[in-house]
C-alpha atoms as a PDB file:
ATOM      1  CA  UNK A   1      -6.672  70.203  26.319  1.00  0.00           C
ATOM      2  CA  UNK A   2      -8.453  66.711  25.668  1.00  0.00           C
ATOM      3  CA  UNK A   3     -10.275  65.853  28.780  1.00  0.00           C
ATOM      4  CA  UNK A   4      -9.378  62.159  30.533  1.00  0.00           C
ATOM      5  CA  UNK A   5     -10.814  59.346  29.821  1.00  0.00           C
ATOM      6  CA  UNK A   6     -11.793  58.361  33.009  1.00  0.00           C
ATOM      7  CA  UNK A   7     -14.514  61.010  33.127  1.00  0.00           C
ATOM      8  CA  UNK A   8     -16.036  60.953  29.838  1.00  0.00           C
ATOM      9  CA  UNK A   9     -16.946  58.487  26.927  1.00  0.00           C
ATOM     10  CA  UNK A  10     -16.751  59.005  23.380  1.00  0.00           C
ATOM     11  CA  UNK A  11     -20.372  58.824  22.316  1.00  0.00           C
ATOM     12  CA  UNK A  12     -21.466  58.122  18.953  1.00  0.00           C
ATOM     13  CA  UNK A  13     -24.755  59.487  16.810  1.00  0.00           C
ATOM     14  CA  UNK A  14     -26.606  56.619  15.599  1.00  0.00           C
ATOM     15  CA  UNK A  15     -29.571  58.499  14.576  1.00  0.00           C
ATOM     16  CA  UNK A  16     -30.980  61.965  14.005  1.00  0.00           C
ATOM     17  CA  UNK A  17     -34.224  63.291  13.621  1.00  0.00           C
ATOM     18  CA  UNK A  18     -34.785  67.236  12.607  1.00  0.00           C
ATOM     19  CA  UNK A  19     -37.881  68.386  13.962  1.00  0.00           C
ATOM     20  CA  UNK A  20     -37.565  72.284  12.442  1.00  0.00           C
ATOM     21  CA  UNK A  21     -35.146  74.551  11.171  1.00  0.00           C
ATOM     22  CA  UNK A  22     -33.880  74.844  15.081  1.00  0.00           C
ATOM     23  CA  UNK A  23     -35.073  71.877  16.720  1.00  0.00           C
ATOM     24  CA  UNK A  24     -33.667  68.001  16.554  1.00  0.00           C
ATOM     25  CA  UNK A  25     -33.659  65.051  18.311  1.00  0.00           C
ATOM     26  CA  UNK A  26     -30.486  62.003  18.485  1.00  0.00           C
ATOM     27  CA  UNK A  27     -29.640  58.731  19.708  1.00  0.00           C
ATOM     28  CA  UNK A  28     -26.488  57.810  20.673  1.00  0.00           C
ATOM     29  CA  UNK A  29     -24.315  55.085  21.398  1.00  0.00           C
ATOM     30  CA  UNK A  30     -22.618  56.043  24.914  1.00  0.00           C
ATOM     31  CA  UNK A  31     -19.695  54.072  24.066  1.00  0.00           C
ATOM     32  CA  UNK A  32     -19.519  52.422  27.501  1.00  0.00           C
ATOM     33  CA  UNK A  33     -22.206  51.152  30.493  1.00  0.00           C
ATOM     34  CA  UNK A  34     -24.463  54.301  31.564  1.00  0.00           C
ATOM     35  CA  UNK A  35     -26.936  54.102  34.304  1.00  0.00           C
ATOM     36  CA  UNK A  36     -28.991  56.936  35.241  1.00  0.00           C
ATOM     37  CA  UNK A  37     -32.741  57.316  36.890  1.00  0.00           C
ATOM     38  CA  UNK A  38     -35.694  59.059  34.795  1.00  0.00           C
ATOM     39  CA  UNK A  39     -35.610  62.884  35.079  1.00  0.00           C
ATOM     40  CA  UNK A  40     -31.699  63.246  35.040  1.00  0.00           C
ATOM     41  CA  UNK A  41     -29.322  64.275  32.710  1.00  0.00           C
ATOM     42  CA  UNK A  42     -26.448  63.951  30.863  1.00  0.00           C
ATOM     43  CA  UNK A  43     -23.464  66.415  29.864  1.00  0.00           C
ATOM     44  CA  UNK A  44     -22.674  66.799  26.426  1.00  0.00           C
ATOM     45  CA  UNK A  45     -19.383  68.317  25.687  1.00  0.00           C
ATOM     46  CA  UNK A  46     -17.424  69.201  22.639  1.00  0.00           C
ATOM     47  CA  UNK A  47     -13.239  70.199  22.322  1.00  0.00           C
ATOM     48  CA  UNK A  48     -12.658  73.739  20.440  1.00  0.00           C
ATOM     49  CA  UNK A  49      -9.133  75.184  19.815  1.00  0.00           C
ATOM     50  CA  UNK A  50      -9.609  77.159  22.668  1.00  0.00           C
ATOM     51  CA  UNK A  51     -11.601  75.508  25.351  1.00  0.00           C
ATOM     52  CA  UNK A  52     -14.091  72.570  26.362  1.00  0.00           C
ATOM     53  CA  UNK A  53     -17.747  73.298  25.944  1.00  0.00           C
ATOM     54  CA  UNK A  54     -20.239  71.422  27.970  1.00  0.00           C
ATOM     55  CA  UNK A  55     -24.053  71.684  28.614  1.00  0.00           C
ATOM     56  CA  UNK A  56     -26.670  69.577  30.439  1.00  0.00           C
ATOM     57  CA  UNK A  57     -29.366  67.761  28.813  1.00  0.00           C
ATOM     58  CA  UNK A  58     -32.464  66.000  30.372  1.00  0.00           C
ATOM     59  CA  UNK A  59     -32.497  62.287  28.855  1.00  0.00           C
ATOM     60  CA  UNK A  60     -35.312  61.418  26.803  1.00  0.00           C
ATOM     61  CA  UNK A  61     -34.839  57.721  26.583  1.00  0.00           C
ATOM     62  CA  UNK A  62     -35.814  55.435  29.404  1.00  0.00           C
ATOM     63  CA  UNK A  63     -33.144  53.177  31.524  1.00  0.00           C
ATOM     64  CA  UNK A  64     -34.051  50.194  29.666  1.00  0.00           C
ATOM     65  CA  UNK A  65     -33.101  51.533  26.043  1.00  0.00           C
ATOM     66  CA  UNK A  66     -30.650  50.487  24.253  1.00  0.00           C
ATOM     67  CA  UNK A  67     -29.236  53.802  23.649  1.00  0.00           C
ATOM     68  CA  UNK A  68     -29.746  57.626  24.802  1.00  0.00           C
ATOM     69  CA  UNK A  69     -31.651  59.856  23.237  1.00  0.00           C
ATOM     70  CA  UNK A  70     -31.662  63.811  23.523  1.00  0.00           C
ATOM     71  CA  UNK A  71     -33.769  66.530  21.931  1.00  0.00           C
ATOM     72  CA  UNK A  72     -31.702  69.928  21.351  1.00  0.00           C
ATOM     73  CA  UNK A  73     -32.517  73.380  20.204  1.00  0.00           C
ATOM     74  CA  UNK A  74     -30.287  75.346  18.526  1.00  0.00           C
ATOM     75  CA  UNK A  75     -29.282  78.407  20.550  1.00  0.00           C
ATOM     76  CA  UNK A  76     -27.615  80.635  17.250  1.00  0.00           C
ATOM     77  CA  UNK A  77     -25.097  82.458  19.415  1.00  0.00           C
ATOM     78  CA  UNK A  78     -24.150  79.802  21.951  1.00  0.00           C
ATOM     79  CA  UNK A  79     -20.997  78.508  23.148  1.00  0.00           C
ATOM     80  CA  UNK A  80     -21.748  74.522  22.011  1.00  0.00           C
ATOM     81  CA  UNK A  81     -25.587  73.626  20.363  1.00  0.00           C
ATOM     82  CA  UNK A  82     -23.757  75.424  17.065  1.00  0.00           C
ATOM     83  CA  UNK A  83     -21.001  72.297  17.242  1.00  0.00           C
ATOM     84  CA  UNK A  84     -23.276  70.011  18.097  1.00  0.00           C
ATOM     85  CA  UNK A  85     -25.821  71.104  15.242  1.00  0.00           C
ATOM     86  CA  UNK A  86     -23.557  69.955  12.628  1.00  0.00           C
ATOM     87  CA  UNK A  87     -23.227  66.937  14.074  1.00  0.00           C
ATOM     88  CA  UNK A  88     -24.614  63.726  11.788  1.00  0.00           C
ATOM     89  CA  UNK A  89     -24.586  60.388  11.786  1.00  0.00           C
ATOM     90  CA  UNK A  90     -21.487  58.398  12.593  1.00  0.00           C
ATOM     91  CA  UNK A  91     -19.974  61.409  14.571  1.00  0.00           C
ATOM     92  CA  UNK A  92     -18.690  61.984  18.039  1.00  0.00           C
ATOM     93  CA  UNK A  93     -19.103  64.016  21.213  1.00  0.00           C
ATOM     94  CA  UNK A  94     -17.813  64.058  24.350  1.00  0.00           C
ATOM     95  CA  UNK A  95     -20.277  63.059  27.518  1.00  0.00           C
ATOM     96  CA  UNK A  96     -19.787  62.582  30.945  1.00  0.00           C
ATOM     97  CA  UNK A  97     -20.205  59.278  32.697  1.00  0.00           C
ATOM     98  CA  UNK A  98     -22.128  59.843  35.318  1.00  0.00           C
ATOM     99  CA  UNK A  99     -25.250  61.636  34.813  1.00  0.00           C
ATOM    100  CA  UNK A 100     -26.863  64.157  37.207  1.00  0.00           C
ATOM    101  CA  UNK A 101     -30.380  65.567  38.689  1.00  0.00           C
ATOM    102  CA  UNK A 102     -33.125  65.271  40.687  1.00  0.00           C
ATOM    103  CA  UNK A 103     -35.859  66.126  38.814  1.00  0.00           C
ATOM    104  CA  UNK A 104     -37.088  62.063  39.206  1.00  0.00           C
ATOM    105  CA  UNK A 105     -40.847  61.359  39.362  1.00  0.00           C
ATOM    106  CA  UNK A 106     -41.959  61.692  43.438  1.00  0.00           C
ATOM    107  CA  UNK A 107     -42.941  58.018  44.162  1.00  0.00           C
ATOM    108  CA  UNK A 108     -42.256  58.639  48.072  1.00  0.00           C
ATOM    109  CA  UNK A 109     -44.497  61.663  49.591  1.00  0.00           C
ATOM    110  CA  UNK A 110     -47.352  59.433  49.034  1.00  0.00           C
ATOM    111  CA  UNK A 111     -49.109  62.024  46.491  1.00  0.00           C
ATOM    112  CA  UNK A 112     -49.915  59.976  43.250  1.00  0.00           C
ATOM    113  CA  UNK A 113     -51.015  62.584  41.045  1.00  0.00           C
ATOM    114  CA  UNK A 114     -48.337  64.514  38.911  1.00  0.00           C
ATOM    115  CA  UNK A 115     -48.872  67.575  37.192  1.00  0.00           C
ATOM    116  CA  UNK A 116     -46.399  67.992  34.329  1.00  0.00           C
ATOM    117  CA  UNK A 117     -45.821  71.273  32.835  1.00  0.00           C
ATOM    118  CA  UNK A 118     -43.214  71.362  29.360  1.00  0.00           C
ATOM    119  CA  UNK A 119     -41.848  73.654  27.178  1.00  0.00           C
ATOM    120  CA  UNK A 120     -40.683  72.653  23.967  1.00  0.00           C
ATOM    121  CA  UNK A 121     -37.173  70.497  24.693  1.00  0.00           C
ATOM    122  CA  UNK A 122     -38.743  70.589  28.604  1.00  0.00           C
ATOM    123  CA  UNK A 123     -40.800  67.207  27.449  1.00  0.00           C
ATOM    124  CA  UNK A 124     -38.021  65.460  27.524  1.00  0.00           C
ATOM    125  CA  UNK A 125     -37.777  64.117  31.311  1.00  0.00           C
ATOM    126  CA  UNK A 126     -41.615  63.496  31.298  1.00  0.00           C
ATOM    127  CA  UNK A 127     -40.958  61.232  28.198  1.00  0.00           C
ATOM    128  CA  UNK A 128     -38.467  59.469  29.949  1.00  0.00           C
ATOM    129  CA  UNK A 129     -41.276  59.124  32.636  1.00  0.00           C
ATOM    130  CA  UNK A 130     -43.797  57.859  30.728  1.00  0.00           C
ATOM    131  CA  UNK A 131     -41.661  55.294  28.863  1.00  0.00           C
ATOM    132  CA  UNK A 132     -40.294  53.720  31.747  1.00  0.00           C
ATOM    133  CA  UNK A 133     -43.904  53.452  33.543  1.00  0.00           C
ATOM    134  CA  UNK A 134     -45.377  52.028  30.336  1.00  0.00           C
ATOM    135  CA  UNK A 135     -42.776  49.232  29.596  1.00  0.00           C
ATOM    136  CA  UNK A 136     -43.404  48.345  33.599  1.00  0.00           C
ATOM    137  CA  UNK A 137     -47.104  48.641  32.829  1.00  0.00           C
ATOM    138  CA  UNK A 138     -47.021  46.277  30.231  1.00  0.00           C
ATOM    139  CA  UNK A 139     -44.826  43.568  32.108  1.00  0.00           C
ATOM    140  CA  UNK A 140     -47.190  44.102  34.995  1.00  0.00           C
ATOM    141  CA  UNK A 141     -45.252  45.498  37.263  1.00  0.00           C
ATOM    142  CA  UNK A 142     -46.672  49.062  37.386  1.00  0.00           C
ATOM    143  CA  UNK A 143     -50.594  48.733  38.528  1.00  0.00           C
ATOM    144  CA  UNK A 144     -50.993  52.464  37.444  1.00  0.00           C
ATOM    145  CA  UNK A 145     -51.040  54.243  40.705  1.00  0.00           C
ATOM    146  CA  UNK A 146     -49.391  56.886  39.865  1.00  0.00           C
ATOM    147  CA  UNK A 147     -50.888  59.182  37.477  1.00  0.00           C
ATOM    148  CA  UNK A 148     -49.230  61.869  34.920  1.00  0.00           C
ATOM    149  CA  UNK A 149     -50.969  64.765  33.761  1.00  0.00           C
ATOM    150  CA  UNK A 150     -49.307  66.491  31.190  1.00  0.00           C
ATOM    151  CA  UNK A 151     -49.635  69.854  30.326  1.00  0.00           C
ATOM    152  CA  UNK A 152     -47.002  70.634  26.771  1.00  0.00           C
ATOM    153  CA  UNK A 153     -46.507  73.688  25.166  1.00  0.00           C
ATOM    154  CA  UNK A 154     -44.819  75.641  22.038  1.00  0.00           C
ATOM    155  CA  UNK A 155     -45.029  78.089  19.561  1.00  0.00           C
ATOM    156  CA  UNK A 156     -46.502  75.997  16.887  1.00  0.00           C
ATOM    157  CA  UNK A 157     -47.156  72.316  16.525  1.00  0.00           C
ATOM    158  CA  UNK A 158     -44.413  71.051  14.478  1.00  0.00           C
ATOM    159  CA  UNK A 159     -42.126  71.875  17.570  1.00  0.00           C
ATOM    160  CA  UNK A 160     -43.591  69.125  19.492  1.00  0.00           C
ATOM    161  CA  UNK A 161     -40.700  66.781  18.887  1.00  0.00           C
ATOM    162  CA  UNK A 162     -43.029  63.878  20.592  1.00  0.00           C
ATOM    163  CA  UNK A 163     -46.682  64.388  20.210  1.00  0.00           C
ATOM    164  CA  UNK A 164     -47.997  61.386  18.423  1.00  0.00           C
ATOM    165  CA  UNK A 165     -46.019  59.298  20.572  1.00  0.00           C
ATOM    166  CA  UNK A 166     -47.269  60.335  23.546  1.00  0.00           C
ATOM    167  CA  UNK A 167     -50.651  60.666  22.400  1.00  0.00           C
ATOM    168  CA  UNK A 168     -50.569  56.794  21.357  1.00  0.00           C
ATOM    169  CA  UNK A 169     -49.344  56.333  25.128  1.00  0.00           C
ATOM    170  CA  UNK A 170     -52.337  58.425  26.506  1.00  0.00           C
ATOM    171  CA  UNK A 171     -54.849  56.923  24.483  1.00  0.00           C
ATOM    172  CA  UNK A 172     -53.421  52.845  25.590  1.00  0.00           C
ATOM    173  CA  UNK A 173     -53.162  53.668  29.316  1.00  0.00           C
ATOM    174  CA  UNK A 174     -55.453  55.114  31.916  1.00  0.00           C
ATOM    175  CA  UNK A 175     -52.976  56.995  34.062  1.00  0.00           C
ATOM    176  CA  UNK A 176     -51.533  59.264  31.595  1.00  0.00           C
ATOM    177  CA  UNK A 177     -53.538  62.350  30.642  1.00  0.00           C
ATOM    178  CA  UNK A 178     -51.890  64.554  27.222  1.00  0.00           C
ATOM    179  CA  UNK A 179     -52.676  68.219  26.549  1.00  0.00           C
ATOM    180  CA  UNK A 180     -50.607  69.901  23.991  1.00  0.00           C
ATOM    181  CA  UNK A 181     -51.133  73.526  23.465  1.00  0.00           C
ATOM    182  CA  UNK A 182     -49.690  76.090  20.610  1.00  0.00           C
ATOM    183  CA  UNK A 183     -49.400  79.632  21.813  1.00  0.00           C
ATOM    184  CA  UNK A 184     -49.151  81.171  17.828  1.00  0.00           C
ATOM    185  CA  UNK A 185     -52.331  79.139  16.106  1.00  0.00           C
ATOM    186  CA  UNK A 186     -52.171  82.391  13.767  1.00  0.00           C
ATOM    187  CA  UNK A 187     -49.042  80.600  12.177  1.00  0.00           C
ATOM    188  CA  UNK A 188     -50.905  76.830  12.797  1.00  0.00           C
ATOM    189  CA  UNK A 189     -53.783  77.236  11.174  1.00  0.00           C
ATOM    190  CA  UNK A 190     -54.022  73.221  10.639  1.00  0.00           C
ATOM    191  CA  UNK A 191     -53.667  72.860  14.377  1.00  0.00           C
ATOM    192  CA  UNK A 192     -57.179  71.767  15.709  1.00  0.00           C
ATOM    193  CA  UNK A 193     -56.258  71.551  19.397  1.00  0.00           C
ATOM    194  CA  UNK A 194     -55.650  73.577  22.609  1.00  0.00           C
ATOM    195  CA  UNK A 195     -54.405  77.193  22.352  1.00  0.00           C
ATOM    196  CA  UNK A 196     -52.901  79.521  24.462  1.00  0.00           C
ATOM    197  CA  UNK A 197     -49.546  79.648  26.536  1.00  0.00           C
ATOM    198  CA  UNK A 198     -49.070  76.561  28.561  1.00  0.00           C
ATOM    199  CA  UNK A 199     -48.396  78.420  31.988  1.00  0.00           C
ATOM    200  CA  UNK A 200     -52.058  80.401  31.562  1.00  0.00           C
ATOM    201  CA  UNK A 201     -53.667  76.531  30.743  1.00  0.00           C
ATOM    202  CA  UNK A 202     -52.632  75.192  34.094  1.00  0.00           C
ATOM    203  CA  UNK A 203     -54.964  76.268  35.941  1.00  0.00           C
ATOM    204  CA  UNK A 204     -58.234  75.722  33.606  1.00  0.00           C
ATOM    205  CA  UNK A 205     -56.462  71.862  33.738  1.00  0.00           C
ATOM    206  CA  UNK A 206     -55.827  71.331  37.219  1.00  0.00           C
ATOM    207  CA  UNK A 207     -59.105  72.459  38.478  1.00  0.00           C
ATOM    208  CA  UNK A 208     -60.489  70.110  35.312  1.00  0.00           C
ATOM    209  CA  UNK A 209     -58.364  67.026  36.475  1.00  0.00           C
ATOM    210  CA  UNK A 210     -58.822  68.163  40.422  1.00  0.00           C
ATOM    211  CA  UNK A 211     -54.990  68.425  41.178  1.00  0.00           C
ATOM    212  CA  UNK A 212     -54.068  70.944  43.737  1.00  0.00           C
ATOM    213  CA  UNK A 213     -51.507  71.326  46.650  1.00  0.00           C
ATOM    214  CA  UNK A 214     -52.958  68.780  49.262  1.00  0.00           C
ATOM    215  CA  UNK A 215     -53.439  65.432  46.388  1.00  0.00           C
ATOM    216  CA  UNK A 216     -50.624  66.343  43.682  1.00  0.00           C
ATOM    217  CA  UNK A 217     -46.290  66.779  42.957  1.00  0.00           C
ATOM    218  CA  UNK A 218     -46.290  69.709  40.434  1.00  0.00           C
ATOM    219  CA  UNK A 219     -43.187  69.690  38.236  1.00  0.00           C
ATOM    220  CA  UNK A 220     -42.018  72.420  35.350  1.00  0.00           C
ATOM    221  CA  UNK A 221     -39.695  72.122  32.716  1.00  0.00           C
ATOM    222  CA  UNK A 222     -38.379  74.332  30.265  1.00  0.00           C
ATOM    223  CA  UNK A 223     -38.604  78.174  29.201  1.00  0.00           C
ATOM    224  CA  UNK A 224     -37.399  80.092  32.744  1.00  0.00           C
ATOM    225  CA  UNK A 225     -40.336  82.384  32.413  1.00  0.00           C
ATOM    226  CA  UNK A 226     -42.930  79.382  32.064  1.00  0.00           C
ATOM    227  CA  UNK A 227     -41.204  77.910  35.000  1.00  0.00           C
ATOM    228  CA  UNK A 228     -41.573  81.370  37.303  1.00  0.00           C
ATOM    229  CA  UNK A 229     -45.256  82.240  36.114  1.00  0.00           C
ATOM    230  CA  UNK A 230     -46.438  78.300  36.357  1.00  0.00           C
ATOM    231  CA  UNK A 231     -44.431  78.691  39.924  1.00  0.00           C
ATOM    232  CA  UNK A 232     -46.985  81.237  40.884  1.00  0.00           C
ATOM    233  CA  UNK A 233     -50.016  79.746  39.304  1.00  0.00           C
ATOM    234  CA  UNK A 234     -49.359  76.522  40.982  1.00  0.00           C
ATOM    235  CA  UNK A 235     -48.575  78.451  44.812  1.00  0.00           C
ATOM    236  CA  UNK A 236     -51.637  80.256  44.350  1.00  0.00           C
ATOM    237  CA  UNK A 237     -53.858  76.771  44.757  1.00  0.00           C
ATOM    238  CA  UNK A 238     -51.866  75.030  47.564  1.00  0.00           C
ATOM    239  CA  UNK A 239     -49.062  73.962  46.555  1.00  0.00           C
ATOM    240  CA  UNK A 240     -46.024  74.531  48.341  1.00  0.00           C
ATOM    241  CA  UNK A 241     -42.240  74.070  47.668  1.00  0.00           C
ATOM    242  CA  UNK A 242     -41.869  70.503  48.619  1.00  0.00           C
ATOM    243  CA  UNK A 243     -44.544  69.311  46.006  1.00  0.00           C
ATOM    244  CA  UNK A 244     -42.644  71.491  43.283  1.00  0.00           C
ATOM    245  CA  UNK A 245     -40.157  70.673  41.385  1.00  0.00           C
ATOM    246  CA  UNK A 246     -38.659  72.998  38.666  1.00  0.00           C
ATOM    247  CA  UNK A 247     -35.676  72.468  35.689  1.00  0.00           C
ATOM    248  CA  UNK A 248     -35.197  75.141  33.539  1.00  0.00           C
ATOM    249  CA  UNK A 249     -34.049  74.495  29.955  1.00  0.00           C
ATOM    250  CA  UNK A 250     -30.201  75.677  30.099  1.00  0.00           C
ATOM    251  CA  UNK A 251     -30.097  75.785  26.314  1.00  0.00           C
ATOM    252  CA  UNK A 252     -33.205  78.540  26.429  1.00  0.00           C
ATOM    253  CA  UNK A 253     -31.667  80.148  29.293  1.00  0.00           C
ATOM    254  CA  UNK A 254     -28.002  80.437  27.749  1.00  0.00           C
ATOM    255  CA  UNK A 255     -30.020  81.701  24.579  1.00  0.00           C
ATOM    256  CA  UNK A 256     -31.972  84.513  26.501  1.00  0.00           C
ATOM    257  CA  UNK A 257     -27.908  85.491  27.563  1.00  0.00           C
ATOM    258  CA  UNK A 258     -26.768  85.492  24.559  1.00  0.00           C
ATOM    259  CA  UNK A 259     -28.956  87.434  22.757  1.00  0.00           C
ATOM    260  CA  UNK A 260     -29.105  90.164  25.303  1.00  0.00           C
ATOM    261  CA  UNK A 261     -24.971  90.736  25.492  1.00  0.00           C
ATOM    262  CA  UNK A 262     -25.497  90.645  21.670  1.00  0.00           C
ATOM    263  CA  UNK A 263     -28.314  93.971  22.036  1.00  0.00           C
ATOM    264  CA  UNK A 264     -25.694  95.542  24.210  1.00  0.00           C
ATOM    265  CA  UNK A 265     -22.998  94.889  22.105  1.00  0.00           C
ATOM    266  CA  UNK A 266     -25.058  96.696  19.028  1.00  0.00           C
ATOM    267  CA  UNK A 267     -26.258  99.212  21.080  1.00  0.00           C
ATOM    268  CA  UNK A 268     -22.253 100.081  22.424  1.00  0.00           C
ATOM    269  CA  UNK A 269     -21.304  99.891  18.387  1.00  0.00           C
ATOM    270  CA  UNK A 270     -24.581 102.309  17.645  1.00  0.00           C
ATOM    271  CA  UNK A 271     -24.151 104.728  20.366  1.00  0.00           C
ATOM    272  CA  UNK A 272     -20.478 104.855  19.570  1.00  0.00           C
END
């Protein structure tokens, strides 16, 4: 069944960018007015045969863009990123109107200092961030009291679907701070920068930057087991559950799912 119209738009891909063999990024034209606050998301749907697939995904773009922007990985098995994968230029999707979440930069505890924490697609909030502060930077209406600190990891560097823009931001402006780290330099051996899994880099970086749980809003985005070990890291020097904020990466999540009702399903067929 077609869903109503009154719910979703038809939104059109006006551009697409492949990042890897598993990773891309597109813009698209929401096909009506969308409003929706840095850190939130949108849901993406598509119309099988035999049911309506939808997923969340964290916004890259900022408010003030003409159009929305979203960067996807490919979950093999999955009920919709296979659909939307084959998606080009000049195509459709379904998305909701009104778009959802709270993971919003904390401009109201008073704490100025924000420790960001990304996996892969998990940049994509604190992009959103950091565009929207810069454009009010540059018209002077940001002063730069609140400062980002961002912490971005993945397997290898040509997953970082952002990393020269954001290092062009960090190196303009004085409150941003960029550290991307590859966890497989074996595979990167042109990579010349941080290595190591981002969750076991937090704390050589916050005690560097001197964020902890009395001055600083930690947030963490992407790969569930990043989230729960960074969780830890970041309770073990102060901070507590009202200066964290977590969103896990459903797409990563729904992957982790299917692949492990896929090892069950070959080990039924082998032990049978």
């Amino acid at each position: 069944m077609t869903p109503s119209n009154d719910k979703f738009y038809n939104a059109r891909i006006i551009e697409r960018r492949d990042i890897s063999d598993d990773l891309w990024v597109i813009r698209v034209d929401p096909g009506g007015e969308y409003s929706f606050v840095p850190g939130q998301y949108a849901t993406l749907g598509v119309v099988a045969p035999e049911k309506h697939y939808e997923r969340a995904y964290s916004i890259v773009s900022a408010p003030h863009e003409k159009f929305l922007e979203f960067f996807i990985e490919l979950v093999p098995h999955g009920e919709l990123t296979p659909d939307l994968y084959k998606l080009q230029v000049g195509d459709e999707m379904l998305m909701r109107k009104v778009p959802k979440g709270r993971f919003t930069l904390d401009s109201k505890s008073g704490r100025t200092n924000h420790l960001l924490v990304s996996t892969v697609t998990g940049i994509a909030p604190f992009v959103s961030y950091i565009r929207t502060l810069h454009k009010e930077w540059k018209e002077g209406r940001f002063a730069g009291e609140q400062r980002l600190f961002l912490l971005n990891g993945a397997s290898r560097s040509w997953e970082f679907g952002y990393l020269d823009e954001i290092r062009k931001f960090a190196d303009e402006v004085p409150w941003l701070k960029y550290v991307p780290t590859v966890s497989r330099p074996l595979d990167d051996q042109k990579w010349t920068g941080e290595i190591g899994r981002v969750d076991d880099l937090i704390r050589k970086y916050a005690d560097l930057w001197g964020l902890n749980g009395s001055n600083s809003v930690g947030y963490l985005c992407g790969h569930p087991q990043m989230i729960e070990h960074g969780k830890g890291i970041l309770q073990r020097i102060g901070f507590t559950k009202e200066f964290l904020k977590e969103e896990i990466d459903i797409a990563t999540l729904l992957g982790m799912i299917e692949i492990f009702k896929h090892k069950i399903i070959e080990n039924a067929q082998t032990a049978s």
